[in-house]
N, C-alpha and C. Protein backbone atom coordinates (compact mmCIF):
# COMPACT_ATOMS: atom_id res chain seq x y z
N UNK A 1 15.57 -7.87 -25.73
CA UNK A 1 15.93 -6.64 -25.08
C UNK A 1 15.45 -6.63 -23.63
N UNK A 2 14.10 -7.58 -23.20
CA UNK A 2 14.18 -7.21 -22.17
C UNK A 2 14.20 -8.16 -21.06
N UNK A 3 14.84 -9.16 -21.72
CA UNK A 3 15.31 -10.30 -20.24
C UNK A 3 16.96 -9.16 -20.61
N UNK A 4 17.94 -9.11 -21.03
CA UNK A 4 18.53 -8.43 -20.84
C UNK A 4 18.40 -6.92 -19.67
N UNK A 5 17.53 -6.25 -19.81
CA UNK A 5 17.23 -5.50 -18.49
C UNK A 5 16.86 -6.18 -17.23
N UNK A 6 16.42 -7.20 -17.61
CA UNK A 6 15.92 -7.80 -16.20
C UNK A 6 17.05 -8.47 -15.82
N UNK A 7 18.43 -9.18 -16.63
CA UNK A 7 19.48 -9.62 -16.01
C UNK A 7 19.97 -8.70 -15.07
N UNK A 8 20.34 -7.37 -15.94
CA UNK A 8 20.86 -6.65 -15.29
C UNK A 8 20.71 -5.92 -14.00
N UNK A 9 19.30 -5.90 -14.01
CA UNK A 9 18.77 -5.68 -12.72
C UNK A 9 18.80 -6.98 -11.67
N UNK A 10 18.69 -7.86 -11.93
CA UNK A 10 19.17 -9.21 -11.23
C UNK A 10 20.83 -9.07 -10.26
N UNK A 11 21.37 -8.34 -11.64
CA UNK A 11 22.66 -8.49 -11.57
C UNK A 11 23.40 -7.08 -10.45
N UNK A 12 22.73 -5.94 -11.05
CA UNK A 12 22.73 -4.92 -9.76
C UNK A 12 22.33 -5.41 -8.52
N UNK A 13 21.45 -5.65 -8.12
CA UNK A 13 20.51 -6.06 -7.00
C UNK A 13 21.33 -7.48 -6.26
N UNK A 14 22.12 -8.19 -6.72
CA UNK A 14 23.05 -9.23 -6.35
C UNK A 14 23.98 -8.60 -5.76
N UNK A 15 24.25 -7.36 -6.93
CA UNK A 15 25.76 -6.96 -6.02
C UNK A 15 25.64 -6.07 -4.89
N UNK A 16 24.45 -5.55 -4.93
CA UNK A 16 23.86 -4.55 -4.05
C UNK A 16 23.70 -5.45 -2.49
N UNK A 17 23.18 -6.80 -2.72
CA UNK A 17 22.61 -7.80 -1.33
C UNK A 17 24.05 -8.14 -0.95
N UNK A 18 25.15 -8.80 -1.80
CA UNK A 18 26.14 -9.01 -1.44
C UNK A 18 27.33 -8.12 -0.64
N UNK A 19 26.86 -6.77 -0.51
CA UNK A 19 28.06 -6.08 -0.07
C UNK A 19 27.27 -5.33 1.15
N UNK A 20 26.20 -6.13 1.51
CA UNK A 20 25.53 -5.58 2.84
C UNK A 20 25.85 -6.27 4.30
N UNK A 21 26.90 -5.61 4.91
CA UNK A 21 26.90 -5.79 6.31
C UNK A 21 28.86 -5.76 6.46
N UNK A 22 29.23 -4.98 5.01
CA UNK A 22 30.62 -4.94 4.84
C UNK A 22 31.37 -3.83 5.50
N UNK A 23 30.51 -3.20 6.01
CA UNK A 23 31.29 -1.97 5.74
C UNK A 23 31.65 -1.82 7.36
N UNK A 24 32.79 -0.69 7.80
CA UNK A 24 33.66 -0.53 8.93
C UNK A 24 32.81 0.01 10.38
N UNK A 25 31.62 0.37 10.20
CA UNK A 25 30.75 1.04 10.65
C UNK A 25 29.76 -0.26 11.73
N UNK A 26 29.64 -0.81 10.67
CA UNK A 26 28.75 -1.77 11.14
C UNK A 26 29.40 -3.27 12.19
N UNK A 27 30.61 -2.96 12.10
CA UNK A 27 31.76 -4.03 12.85
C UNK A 27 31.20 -3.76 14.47
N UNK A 28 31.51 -1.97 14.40
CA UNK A 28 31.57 -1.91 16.18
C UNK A 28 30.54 -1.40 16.64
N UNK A 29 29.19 -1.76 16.10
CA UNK A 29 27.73 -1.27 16.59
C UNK A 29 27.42 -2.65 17.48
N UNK A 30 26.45 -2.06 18.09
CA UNK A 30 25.89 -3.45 19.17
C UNK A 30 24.75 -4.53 18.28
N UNK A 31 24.32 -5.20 18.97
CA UNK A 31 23.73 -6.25 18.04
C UNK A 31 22.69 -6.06 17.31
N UNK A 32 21.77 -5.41 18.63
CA UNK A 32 20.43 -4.30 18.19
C UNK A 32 20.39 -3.70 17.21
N UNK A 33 21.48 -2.88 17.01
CA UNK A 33 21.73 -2.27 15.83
C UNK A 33 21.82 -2.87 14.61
N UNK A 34 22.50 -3.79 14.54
CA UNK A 34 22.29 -4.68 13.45
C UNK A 34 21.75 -5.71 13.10
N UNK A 35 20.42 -5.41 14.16
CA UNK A 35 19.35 -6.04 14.01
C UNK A 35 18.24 -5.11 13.12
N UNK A 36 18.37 -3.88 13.68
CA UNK A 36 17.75 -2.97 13.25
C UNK A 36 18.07 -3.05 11.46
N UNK A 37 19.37 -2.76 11.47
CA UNK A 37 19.81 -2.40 10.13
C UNK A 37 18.81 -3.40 8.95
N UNK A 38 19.53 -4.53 9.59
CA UNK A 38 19.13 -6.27 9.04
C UNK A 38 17.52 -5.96 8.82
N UNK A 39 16.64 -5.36 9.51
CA UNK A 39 15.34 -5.27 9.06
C UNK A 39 15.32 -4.41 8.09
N UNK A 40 15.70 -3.23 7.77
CA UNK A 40 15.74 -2.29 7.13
C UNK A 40 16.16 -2.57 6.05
N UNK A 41 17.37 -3.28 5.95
CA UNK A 41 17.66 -3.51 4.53
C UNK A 41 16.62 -4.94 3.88
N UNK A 42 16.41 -5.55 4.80
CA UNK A 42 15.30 -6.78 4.27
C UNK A 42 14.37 -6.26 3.50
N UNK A 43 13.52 -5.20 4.31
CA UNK A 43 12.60 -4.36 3.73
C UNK A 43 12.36 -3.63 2.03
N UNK A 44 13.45 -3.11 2.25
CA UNK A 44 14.35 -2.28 1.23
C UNK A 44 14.19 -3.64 0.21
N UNK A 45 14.85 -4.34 0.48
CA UNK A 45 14.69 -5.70 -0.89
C UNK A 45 13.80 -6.16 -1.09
N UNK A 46 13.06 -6.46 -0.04
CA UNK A 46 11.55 -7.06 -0.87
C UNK A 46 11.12 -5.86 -1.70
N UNK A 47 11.07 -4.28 -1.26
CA UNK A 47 10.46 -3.52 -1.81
C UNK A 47 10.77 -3.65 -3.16
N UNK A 48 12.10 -3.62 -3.07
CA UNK A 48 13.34 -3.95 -4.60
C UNK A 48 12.50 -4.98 -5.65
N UNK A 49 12.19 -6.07 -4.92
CA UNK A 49 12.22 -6.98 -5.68
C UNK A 49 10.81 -7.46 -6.18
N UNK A 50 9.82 -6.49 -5.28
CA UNK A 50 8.51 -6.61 -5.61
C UNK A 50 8.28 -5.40 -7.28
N UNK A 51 9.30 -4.25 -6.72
CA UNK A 51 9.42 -3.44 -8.17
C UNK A 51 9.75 -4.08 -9.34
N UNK A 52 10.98 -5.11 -9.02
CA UNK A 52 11.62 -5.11 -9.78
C UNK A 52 10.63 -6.84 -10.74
N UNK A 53 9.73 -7.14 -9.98
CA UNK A 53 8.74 -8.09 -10.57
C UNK A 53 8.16 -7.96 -11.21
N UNK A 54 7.39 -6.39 -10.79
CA UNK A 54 5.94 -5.77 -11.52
C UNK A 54 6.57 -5.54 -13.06
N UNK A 55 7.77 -4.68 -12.81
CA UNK A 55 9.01 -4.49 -14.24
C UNK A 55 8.71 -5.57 -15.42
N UNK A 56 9.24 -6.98 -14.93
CA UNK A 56 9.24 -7.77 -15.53
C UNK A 56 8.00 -8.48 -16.09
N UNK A 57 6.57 -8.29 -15.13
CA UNK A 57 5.67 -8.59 -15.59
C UNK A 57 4.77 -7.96 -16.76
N UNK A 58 5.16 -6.29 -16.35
CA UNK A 58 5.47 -5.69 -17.26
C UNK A 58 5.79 -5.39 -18.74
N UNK A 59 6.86 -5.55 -19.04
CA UNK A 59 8.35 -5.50 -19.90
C UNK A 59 7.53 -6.95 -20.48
N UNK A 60 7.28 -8.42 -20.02
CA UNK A 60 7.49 -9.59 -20.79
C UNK A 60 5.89 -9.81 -21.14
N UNK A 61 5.01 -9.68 -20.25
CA UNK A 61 3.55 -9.46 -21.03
C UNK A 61 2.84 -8.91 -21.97
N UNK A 62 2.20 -9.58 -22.91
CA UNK A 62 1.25 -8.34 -24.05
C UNK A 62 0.14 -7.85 -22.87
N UNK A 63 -0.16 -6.88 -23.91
CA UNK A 63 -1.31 -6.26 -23.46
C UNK A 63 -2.64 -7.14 -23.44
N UNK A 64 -3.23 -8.14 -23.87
CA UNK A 64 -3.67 -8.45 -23.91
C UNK A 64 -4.10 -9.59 -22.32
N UNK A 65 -2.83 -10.34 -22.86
CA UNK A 65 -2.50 -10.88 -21.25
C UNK A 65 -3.00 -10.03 -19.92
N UNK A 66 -2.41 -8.52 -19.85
CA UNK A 66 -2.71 -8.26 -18.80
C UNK A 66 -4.52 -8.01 -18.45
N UNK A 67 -5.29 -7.12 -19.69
CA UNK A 67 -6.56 -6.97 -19.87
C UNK A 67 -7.14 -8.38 -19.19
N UNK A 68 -6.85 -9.33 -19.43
CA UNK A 68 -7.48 -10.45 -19.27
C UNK A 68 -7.50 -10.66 -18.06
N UNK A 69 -6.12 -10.49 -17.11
CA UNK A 69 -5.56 -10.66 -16.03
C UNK A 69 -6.51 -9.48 -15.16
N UNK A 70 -6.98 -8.41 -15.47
CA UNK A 70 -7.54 -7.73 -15.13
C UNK A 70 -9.24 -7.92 -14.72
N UNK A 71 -9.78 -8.33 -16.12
CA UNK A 71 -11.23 -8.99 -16.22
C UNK A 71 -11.33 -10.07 -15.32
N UNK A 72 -10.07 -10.95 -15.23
CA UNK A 72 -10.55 -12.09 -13.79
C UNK A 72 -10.64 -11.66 -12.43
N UNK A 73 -9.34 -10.63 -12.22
CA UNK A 73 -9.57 -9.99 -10.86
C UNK A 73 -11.03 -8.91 -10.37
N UNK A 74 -11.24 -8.54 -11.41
CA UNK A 74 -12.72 -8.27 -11.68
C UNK A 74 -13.92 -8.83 -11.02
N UNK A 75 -13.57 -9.75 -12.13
CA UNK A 75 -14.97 -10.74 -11.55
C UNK A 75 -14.57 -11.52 -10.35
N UNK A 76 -13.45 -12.05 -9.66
CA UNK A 76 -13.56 -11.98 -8.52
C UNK A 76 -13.94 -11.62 -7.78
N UNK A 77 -13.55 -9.86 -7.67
CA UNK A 77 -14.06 -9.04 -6.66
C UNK A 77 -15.43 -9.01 -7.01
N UNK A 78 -15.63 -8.98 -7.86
CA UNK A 78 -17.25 -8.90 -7.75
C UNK A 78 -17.88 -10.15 -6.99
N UNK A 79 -17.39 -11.35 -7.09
CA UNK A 79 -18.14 -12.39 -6.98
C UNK A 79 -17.71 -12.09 -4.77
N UNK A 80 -16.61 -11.71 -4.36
CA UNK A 80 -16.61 -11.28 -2.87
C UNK A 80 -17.31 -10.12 -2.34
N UNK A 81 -17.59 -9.25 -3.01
CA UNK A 81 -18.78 -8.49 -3.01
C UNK A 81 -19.64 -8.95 -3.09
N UNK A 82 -20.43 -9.71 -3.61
CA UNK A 82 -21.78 -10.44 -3.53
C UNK A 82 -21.51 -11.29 -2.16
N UNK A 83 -20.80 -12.11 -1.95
CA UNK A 83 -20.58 -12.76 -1.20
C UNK A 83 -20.68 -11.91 0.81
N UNK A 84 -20.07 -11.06 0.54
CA UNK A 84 -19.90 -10.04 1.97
C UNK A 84 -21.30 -9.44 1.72
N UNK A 85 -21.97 -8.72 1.22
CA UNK A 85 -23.27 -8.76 0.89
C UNK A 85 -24.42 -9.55 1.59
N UNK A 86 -24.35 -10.81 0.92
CA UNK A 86 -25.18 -11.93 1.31
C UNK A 86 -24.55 -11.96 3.00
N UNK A 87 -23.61 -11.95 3.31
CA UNK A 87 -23.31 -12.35 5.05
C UNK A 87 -24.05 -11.07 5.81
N UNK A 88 -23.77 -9.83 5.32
CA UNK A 88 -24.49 -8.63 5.65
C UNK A 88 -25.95 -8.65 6.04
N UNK A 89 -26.67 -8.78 5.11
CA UNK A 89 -28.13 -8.37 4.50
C UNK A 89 -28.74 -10.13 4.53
N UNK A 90 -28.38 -11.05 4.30
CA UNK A 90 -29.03 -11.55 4.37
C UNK A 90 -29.16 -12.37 2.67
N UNK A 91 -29.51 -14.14 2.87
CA UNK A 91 -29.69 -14.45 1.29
C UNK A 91 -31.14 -14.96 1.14
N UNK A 92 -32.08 -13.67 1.41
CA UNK A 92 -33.35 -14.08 0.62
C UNK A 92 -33.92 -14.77 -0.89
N UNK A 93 -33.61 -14.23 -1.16
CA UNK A 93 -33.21 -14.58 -2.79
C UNK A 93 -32.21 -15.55 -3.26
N UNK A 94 -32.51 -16.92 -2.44
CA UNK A 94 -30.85 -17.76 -2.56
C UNK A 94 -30.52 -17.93 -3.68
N UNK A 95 -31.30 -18.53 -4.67
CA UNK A 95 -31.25 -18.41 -5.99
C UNK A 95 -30.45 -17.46 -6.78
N UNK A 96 -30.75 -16.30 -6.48
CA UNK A 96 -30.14 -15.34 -7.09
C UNK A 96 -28.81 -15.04 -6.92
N UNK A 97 -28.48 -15.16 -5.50
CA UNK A 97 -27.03 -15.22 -4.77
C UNK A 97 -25.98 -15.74 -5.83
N UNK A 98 -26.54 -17.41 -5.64
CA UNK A 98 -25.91 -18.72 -6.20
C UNK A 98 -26.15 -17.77 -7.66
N UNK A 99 -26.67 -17.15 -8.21
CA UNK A 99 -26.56 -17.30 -10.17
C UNK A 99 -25.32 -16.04 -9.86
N UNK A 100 -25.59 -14.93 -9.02
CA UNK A 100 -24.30 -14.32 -9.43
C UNK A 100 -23.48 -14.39 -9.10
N UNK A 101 -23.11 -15.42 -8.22
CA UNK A 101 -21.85 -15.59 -7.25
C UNK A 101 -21.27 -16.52 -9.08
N UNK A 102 -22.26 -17.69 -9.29
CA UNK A 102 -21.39 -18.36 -10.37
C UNK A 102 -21.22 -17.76 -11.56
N UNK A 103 -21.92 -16.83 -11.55
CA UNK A 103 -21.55 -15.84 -12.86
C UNK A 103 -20.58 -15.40 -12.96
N UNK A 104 -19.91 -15.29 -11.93
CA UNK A 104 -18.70 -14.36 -11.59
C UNK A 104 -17.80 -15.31 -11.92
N UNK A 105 -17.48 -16.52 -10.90
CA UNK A 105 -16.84 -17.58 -10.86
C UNK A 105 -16.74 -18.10 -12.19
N UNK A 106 -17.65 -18.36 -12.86
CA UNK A 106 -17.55 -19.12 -13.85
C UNK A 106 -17.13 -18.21 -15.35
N UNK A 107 -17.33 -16.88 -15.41
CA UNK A 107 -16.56 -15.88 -16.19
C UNK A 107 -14.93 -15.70 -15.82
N UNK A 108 -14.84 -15.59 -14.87
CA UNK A 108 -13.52 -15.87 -14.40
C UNK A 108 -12.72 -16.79 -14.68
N UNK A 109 -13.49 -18.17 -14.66
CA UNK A 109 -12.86 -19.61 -15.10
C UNK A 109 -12.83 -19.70 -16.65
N UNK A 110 -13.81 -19.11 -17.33
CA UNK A 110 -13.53 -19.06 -18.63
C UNK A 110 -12.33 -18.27 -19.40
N UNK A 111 -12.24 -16.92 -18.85
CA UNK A 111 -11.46 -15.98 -18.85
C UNK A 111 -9.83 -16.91 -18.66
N UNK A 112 -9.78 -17.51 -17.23
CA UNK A 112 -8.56 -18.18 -17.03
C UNK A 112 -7.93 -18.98 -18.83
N UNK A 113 -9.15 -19.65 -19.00
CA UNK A 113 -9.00 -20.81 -20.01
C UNK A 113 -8.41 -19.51 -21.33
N UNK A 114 -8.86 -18.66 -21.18
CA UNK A 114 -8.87 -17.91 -22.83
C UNK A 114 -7.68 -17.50 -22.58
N UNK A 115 -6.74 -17.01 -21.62
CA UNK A 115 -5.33 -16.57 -21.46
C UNK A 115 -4.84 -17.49 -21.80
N UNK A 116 -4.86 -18.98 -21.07
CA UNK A 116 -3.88 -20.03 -21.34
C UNK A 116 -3.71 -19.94 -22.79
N UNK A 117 -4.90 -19.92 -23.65
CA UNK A 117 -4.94 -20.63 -25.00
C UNK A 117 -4.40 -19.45 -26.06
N UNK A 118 -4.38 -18.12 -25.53
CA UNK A 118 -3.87 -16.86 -26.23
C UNK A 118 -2.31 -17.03 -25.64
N UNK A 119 -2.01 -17.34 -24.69
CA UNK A 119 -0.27 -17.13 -24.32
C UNK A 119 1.06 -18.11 -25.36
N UNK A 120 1.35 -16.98 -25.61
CA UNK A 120 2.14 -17.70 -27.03
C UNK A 120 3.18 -19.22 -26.45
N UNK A 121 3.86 -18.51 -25.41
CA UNK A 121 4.62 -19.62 -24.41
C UNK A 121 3.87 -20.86 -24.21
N UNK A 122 2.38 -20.97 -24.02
CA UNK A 122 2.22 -22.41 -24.25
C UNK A 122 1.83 -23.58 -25.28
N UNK A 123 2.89 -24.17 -25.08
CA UNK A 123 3.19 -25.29 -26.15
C UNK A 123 2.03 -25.99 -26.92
N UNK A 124 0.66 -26.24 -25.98
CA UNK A 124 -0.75 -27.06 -26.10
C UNK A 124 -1.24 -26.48 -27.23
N UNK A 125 -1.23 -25.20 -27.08
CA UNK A 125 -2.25 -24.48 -27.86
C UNK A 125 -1.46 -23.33 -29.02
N UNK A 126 -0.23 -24.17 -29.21
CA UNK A 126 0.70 -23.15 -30.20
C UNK A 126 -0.44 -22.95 -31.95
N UNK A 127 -1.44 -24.12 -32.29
CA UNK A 127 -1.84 -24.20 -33.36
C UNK A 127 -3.04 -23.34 -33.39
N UNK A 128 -3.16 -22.93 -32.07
CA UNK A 128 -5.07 -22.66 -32.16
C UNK A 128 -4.80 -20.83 -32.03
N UNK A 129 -5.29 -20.84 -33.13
CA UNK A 129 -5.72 -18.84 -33.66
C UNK A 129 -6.41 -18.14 -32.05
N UNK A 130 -5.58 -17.00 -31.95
CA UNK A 130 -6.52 -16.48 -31.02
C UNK A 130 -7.79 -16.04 -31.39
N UNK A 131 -8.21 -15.92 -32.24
CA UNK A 131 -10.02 -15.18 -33.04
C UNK A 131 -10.09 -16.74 -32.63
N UNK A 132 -10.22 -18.07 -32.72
CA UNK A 132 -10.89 -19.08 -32.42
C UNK A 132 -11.18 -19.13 -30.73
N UNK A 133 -9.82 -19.00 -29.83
CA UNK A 133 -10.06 -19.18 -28.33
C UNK A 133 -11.09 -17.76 -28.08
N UNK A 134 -11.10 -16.60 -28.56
CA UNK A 134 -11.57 -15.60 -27.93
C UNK A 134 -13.15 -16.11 -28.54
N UNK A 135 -13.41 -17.06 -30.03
CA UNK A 135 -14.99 -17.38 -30.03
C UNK A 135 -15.47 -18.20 -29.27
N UNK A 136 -14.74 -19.01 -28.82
CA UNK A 136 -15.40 -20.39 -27.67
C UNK A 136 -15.02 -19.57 -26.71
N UNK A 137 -14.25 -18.72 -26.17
CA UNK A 137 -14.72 -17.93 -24.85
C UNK A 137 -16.23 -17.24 -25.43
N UNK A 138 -16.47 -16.59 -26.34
CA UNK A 138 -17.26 -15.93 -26.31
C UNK A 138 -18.96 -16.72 -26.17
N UNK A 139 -18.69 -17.95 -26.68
CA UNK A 139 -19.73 -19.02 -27.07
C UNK A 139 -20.01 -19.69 -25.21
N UNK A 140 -18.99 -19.75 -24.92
CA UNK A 140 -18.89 -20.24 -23.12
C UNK A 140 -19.76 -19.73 -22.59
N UNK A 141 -19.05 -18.27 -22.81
CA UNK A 141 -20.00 -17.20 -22.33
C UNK A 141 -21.35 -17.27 -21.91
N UNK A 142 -21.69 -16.82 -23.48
CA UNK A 142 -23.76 -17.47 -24.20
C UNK A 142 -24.17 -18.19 -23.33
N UNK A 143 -23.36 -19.84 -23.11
CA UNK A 143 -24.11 -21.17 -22.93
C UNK A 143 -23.78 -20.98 -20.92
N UNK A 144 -22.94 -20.69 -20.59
CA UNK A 144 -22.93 -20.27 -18.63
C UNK A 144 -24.11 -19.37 -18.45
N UNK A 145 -24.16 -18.09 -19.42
CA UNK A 145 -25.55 -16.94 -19.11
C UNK A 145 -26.63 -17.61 -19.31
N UNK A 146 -27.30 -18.44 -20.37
CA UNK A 146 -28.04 -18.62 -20.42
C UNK A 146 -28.81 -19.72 -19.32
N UNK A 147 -27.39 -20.88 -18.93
CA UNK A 147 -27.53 -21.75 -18.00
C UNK A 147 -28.42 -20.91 -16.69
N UNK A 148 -27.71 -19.97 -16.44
CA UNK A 148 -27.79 -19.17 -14.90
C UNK A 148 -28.97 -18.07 -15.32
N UNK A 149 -29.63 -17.60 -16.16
CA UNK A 149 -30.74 -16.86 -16.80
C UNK A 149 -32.05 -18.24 -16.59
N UNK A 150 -31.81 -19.39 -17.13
CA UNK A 150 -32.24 -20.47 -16.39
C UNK A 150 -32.80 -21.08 -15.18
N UNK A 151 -31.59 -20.81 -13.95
CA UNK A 151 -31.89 -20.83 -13.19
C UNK A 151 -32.23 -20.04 -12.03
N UNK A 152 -32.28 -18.85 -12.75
CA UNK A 152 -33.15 -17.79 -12.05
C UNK A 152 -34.63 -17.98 -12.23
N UNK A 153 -34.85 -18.36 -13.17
CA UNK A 153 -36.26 -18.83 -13.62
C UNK A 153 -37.01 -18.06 -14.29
């Protein structure tokens, strides 16, 4: 049902790009003008087509997928927050920097790994139970914290 909406929106949005610069109006304007236009409608389509992405990312993702997709952008930002931080203020505490900058990083990288292995679309990991990828994420977890609990000292 819903690559079918997304054809169709493919398929509007084709006929919509195709019949731009047809019309009787636009023959006897000066160039400017349809230079102008030409930006405007460019605009207009990316806007189109940035909607019409989120839709599909949307519409074809579980929920799960996205949560996950969420928890990495997460810990990203967190890990550039620490980072703008440390340029700010200063890295007294280098040690500490480095454990949460890789805390971040390295939750993130685990996180990456646990989507791949939950996304039904890939072929690698069609056999492996998601309750198994979400325990070796969870076990990753343990053994990165404890690494970096470590080297805080």
């Amino acid at each position: 049902m819903s690559n079918k909406i997304y054809f169709l929106v493919l398929y509007v949005l084709n006929l919509i790009f195709t019949r731009v610069g047809k019309g009787e109006n636009e023959r006897n304007e000066s160039d400017e003008r349809k230079k102008e236009i030409l930006i405007k409608v460019i605009d207009k389509k990316s806007k189109l087509i940035t909607c019409v992405s989120l839709i599909h990312f949307v519409i074809s993702y579980v929920v799960s997928a996205i949560i996950i997709d969420l928890y990495v952008v997460f810990a990203v930002f967190t890990a550039l927050i620490q980072v703008a931080y440390m340029a700010l203020v200063g890295s007294f505490p280098f040690n500490s920097f480095l454990s949460g900058v890789l805390s971040c990083i390295g939750t993130a990288v685990l996180a990456v790994c646990l989507r791949i292995q939950v996304n039904k679309e890939n072929k690698e990991f069609k056999d492996l139970a998601p309750e198994r990828a979400f325990a070796d994420f969870v076990l990753c977890n343990l053994v990165l914290h404890l690494v970096i609990i470590n080297f805080l000292g």
